[in-house]
Protein backbone atom coordinates (compact mmCIF):
# COMPACT_ATOMS: atom_id res chain seq x y z
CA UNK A 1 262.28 -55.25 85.31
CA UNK A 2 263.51 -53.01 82.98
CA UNK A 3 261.92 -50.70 80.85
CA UNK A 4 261.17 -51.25 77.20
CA UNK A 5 263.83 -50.11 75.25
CA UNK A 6 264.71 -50.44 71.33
CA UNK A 7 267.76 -51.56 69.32
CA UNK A 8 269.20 -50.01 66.54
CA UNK A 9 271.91 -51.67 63.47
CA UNK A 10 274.49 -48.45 64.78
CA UNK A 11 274.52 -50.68 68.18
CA UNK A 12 275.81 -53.71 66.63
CA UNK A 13 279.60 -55.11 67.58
CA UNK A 14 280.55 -57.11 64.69
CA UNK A 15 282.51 -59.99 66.38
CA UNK A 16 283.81 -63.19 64.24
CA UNK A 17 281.29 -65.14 66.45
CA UNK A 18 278.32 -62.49 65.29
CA UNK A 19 279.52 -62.20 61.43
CA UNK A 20 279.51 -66.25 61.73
CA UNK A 21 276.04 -66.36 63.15
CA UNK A 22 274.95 -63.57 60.55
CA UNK A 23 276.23 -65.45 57.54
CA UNK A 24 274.04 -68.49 58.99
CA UNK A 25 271.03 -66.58 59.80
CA UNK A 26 270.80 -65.27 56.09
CA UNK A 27 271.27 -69.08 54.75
CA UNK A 28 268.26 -69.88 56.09
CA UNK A 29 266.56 -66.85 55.26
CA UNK A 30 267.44 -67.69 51.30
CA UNK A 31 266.62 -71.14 51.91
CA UNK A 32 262.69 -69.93 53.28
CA UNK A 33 262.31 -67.47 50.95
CA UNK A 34 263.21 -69.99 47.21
CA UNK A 35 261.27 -72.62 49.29
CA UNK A 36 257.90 -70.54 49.34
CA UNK A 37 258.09 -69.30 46.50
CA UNK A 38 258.40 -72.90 45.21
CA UNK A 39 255.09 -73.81 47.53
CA UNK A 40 253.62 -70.49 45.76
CA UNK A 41 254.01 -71.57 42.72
CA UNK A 42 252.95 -75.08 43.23
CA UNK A 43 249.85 -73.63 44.80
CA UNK A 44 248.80 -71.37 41.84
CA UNK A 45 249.37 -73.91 39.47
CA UNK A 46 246.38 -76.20 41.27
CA UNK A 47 245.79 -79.92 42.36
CA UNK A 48 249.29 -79.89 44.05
CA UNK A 49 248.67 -78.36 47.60
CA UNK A 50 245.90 -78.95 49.47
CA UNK A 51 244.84 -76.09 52.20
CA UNK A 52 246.12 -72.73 51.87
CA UNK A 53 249.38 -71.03 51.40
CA UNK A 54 250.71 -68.59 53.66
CA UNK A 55 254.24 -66.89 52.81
CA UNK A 56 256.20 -65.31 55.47
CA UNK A 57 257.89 -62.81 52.70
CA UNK A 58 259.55 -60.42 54.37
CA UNK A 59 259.19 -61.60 57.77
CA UNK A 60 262.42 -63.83 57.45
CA UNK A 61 264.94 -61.84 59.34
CA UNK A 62 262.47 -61.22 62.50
CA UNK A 63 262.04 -65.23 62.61
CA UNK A 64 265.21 -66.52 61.80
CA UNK A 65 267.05 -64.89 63.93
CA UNK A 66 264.80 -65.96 66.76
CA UNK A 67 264.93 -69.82 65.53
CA UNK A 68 268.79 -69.86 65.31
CA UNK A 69 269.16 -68.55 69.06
CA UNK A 70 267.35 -72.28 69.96
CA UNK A 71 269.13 -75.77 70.40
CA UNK A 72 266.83 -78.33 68.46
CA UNK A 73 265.85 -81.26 71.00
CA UNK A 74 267.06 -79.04 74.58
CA UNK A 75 264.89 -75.82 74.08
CA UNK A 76 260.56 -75.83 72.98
CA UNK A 77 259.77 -74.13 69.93
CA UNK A 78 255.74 -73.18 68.84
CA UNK A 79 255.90 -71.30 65.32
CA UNK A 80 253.79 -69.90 63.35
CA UNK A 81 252.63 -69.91 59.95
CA UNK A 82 255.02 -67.17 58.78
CA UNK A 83 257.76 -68.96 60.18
CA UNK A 84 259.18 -71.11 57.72
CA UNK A 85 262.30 -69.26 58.43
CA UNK A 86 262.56 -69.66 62.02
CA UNK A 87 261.63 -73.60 61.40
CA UNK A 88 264.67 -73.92 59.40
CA UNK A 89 267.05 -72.08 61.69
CA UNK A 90 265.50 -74.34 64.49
CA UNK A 91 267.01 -77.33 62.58
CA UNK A 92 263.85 -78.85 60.66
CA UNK A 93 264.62 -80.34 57.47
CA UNK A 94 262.90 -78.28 54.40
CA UNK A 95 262.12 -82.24 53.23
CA UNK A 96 259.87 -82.18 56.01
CA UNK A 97 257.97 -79.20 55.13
CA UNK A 98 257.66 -80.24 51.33
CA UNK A 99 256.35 -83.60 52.29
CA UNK A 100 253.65 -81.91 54.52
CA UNK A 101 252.90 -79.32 51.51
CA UNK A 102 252.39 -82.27 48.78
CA UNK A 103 250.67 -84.87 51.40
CA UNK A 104 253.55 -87.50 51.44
CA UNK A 105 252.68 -90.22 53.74
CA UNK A 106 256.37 -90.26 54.36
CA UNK A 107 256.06 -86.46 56.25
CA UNK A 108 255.80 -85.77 59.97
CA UNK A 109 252.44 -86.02 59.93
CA UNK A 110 252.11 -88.66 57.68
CA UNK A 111 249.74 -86.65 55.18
CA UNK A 112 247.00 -86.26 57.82
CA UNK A 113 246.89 -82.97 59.04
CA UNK A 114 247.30 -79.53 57.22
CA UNK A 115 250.49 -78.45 55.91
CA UNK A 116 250.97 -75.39 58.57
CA UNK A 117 250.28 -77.78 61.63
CA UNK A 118 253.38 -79.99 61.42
CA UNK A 119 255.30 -80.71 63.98
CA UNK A 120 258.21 -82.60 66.00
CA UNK A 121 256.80 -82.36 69.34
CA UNK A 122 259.41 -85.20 71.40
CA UNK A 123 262.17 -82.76 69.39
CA UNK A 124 260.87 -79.67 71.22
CA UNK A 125 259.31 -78.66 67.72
CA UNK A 126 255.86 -77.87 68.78
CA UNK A 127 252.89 -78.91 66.12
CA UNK A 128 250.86 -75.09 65.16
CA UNK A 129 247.61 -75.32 66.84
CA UNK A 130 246.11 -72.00 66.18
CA UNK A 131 247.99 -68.62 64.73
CA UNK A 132 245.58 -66.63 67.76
CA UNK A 133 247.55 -66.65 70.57
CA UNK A 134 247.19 -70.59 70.95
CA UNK A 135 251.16 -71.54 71.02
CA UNK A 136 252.08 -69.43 73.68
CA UNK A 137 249.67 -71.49 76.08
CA UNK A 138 251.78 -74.66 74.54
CA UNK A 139 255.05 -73.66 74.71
CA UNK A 140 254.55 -71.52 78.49
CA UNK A 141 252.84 -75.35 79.89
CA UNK A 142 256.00 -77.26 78.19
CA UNK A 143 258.34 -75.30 79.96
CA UNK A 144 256.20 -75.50 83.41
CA UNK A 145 255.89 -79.22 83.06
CA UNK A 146 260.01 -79.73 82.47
CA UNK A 147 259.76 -77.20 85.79
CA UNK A 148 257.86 -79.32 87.96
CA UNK A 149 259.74 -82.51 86.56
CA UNK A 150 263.24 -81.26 87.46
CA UNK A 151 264.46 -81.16 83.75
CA UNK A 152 263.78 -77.62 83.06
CA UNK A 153 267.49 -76.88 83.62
CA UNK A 154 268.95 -74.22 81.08
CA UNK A 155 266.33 -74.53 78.33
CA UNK A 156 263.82 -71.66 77.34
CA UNK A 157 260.91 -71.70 75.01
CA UNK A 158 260.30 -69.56 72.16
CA UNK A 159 257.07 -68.36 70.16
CA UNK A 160 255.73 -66.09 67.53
CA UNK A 161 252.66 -64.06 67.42
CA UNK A 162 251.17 -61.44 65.01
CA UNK A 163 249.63 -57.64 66.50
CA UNK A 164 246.31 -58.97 65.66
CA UNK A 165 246.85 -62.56 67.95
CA UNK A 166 247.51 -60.17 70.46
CA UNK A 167 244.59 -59.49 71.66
CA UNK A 168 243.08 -62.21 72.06
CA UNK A 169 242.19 -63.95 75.37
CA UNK A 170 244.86 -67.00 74.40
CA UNK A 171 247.67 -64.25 74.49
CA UNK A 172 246.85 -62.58 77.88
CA UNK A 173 246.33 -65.76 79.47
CA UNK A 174 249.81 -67.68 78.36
CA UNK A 175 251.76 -64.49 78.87
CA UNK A 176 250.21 -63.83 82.56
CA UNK A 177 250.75 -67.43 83.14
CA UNK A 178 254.35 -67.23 81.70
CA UNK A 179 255.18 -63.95 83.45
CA UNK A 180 253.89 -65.12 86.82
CA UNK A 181 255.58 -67.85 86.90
CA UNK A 182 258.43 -66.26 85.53
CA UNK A 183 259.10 -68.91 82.37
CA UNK A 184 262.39 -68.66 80.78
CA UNK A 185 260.38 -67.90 77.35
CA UNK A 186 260.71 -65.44 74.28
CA UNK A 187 257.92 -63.57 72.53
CA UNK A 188 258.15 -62.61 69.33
CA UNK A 189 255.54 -59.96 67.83
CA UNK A 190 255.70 -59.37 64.37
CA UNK A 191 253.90 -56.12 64.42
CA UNK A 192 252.76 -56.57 60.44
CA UNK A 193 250.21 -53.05 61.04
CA UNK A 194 247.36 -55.21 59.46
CA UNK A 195 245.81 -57.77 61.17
CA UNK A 196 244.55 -59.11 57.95
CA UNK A 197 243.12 -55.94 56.73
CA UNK A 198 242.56 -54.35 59.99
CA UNK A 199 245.01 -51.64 61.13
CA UNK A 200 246.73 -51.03 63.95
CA UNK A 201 245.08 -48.13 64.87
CA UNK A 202 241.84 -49.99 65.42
CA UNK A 203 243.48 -53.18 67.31
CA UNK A 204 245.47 -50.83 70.60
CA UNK A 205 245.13 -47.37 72.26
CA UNK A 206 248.97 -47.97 73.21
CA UNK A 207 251.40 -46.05 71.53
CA UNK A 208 253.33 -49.01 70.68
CA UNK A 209 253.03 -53.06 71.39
CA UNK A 210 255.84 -53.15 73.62
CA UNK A 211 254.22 -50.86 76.19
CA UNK A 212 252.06 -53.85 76.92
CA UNK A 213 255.14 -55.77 78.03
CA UNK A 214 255.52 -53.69 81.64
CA UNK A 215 251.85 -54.25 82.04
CA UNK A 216 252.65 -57.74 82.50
CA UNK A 217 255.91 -56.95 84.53
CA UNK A 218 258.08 -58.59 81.55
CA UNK A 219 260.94 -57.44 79.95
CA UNK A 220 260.17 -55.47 75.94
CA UNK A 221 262.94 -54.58 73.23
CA UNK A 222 261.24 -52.98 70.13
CA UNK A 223 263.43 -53.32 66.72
CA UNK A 224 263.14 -52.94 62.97
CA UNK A 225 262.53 -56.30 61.93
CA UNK A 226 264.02 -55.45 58.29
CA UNK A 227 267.07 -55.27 59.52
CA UNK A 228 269.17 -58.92 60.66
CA UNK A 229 271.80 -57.45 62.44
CA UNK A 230 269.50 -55.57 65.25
CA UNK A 231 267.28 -58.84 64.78
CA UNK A 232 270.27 -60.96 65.95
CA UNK A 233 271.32 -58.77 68.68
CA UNK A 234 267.86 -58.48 70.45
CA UNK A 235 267.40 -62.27 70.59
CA UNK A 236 270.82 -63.10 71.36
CA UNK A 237 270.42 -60.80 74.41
CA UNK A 238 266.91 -61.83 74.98
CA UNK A 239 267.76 -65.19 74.86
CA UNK A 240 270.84 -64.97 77.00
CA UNK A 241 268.61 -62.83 79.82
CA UNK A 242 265.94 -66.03 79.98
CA UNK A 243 268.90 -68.41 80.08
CA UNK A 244 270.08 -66.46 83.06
CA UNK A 245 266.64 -66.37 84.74
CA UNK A 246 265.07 -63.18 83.63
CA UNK A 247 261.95 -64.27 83.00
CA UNK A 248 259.87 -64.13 79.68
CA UNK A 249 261.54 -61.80 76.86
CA UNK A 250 259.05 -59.70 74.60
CA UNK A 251 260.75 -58.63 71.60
CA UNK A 252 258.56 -56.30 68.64
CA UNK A 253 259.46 -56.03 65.33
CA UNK A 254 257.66 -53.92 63.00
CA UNK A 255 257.86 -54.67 59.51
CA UNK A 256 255.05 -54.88 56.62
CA UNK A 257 254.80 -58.15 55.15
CA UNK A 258 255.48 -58.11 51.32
CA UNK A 259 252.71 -60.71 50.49
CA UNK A 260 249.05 -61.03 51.48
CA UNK A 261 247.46 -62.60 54.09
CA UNK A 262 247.58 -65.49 52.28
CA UNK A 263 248.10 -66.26 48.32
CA UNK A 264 244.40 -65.92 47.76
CA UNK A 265 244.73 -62.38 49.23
CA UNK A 266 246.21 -59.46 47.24
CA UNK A 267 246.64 -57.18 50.11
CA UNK A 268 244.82 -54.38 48.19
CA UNK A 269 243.67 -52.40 51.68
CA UNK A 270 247.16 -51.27 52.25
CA UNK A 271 247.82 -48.04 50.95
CA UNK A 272 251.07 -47.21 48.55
CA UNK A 273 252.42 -44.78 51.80
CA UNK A 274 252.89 -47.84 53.54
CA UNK A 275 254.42 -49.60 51.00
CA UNK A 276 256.74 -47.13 50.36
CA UNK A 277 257.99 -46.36 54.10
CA UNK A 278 261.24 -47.85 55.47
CA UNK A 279 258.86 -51.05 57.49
CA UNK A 280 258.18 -52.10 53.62
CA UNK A 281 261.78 -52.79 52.74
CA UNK A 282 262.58 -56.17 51.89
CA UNK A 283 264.94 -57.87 54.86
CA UNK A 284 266.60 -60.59 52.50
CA UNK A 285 267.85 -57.73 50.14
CA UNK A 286 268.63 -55.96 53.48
CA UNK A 287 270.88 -58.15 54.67
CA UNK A 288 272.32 -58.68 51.72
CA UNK A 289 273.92 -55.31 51.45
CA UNK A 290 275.18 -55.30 55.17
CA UNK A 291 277.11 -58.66 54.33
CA UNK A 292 278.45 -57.03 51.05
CA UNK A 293 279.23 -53.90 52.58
CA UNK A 294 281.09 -55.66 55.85
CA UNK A 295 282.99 -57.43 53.03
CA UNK A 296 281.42 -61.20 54.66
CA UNK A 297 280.05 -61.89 50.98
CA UNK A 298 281.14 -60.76 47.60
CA UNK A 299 278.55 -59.87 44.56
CA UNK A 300 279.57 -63.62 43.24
CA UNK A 301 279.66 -65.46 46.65
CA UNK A 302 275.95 -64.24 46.77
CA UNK A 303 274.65 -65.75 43.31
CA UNK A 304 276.65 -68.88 44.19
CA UNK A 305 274.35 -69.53 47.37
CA UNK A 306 271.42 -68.13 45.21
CA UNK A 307 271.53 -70.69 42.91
CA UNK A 308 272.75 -73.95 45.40
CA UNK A 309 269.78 -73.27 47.47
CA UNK A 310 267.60 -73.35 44.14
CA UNK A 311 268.77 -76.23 43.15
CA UNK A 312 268.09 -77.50 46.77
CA UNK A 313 264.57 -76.74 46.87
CA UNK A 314 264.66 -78.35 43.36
CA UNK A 315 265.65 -81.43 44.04
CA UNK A 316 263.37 -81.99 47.21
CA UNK A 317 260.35 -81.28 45.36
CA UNK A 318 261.15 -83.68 42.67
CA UNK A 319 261.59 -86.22 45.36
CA UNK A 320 258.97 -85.60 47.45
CA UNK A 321 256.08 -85.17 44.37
CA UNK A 322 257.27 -89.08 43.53
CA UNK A 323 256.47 -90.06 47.59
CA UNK A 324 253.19 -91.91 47.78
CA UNK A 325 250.00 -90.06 49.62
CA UNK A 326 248.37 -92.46 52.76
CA UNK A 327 246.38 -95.43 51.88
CA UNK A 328 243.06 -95.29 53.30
CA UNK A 329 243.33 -99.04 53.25
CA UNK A 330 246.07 -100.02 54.68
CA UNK A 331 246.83 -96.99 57.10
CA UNK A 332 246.02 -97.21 61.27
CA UNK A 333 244.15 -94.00 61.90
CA UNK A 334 243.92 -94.05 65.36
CA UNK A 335 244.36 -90.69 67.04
CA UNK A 336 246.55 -91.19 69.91
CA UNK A 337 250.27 -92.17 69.70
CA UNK A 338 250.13 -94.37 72.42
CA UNK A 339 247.93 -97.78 71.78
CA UNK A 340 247.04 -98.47 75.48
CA UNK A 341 245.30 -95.01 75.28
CA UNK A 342 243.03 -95.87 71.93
CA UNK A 343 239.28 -95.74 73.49
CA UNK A 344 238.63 -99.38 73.90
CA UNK A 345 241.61 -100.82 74.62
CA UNK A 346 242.48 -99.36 77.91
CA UNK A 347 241.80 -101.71 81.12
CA UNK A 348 241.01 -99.40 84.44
């Protein structure tokens, strides 16, 4: 195993095949950001989403460029709900997210569940349980089961935690399990420094997250999760070292979100030295100025993509907000997928 280590942007080799991946990764990072500010807005303005609304603003370069390392249907995915980003680089249609936002009977969940707990689980896109530690348990037995079924081949599993998640009992069991059995899985931390409005300081002794990672006897990168382009290369290597049989991957990015817990929280607890330091910057306007700077996207390239990907989200709303909500009369509401499994109509 070897020893936690970090990556820095000065480490990067800008191949075509790593611009090209890049350019992609930041697509979907756009493409997350308009959309939650869209589900934002639709909150605040009342009667249109039901449940809460949690924004992953500023977390989008840590998750996309995990979800973009994955092949959609082949490898298991369990995010979070931060991860709109990492959905979208995963391949899930942002028509299926709006539809579970506004209730559509026509979503993946067929308006029945709450709007962070979708889900394509036959597509490897694992349905969000719990935020605590709960989808690393999910995604850990997945990957065991295609094990002991023979179809485990080359795929790995990916999921997302926060610094407060871990440390909870869900975490130290799935990663023991995962590292014992030496599961071809990636673990993301997005060190936020505030589990809700608790700080680091009073969630580990450890110096840093990662150290935790040799306590298990699994591999830890640390990176600045602003940045895309160390993002990019610690999952790409990550990924490629679980591919290869290394085991699980536990990669750290610290960051500070630039929203609240939620949109009903304000986030007043954190102080304006935080918000100030270089974990506050904003990762979309981040890589925004590497791909300018690189010469990958000009000043008007970017306002071009800017304003498709509005009118994107635009025009799924207004399709989705004339989709009809379930009918308590003529849905089926059984629980189980399978009829032969509804209680009553299974013969021993």
């Amino acid at each position: 195993m070897a020893l936690a280590s970090s990556i820095n942007c000065a480490e990067i080799d800008l191949t075509a095949d790593f611009r090209d991946q890049f350019l992609l990764t930041f697509q979907h990072m756009l493409l997350a950001r308009v959309l939650e500010e869209k589900l934002g807005s639709l909150y605040r303005a009342g009667g249109r989403i039901v449940g809460g609304v949690y924004l992953g603003k500023g977390q989008e370069a840590f998750s996309a460029a995990l979800g973009i390392q994955l092949r959609k249907g082949r490898d298991i995915y369990g995010p979070l709900i931060r991860d709109q980003a990492g959905r979208i680089a995963f391949g899930e249609p942002i028509i299926d997210t709006v539809r579970t936002y506004l209730g559509a009977v026509t979503g993946p969940m067929r308006g029945r569940d709450g709007n962070i707990h979708r889900g394509r689980p036959k597509e490897g896109h694992m349905a969000m349980i719990s935020h605590l530690g709960s989808l690393l348990s999910v995604v850990a037995g997945g990957l065991f089961a295609r094990r002991l079924a023979g179809t485990l081949a080359d795929s790995i599993g990916a999921t997302s935690i926060g610094d407060g998640g871990t440390s909870t009992g869900a975490f130290h069991e799935g990663l023991n399990m995962a590292a014992v059995e030496k599961l071809p899985i990636i673990v993301s931390i997005a060190n936020n420094q505030y589990a809700y409005s608790t700080p680091n300081t009073r969630q580990y002794a450890c110096e840093n997250l990662v150290d935790r990672a040799a306590g298990y006897g699994v591999e830890g990168v640390t990176v600045d999760a602003t940045d895309l382009a160390s993002c990019l290369k610690a999952f790409r290597a990550a990924a490629a070292r679980a591919r290869a049989g290394g085991g699980p991957q536990m990669i750290v990015g610290t960051l500070l979100r630039l929203s609240g817990h939620g949109e009903h929280d304000d986030a007043s607890y954190i102080p304006d030295t935080k918000r100030q330091a270089a974990a506050a910057r904003d990762c979309l306007q981040v890589a925004e100025n590497f791909a300018r700077d690189h010469g990958w996207m000009s000043s008007s390239d970017l306002r071009e993509l800017h304003e498709e990907v509005r009118r994107n989200v635009d025009q799924t709303v207004s399709k989705v907000s004339k989709e009809p909500a379930p009918d308590p009369f003529k849905e089926n509401w059984q629980a189980l997928s399978c009829a032969e499994l509804v209680e009553g109509q299974h013969e021993a």
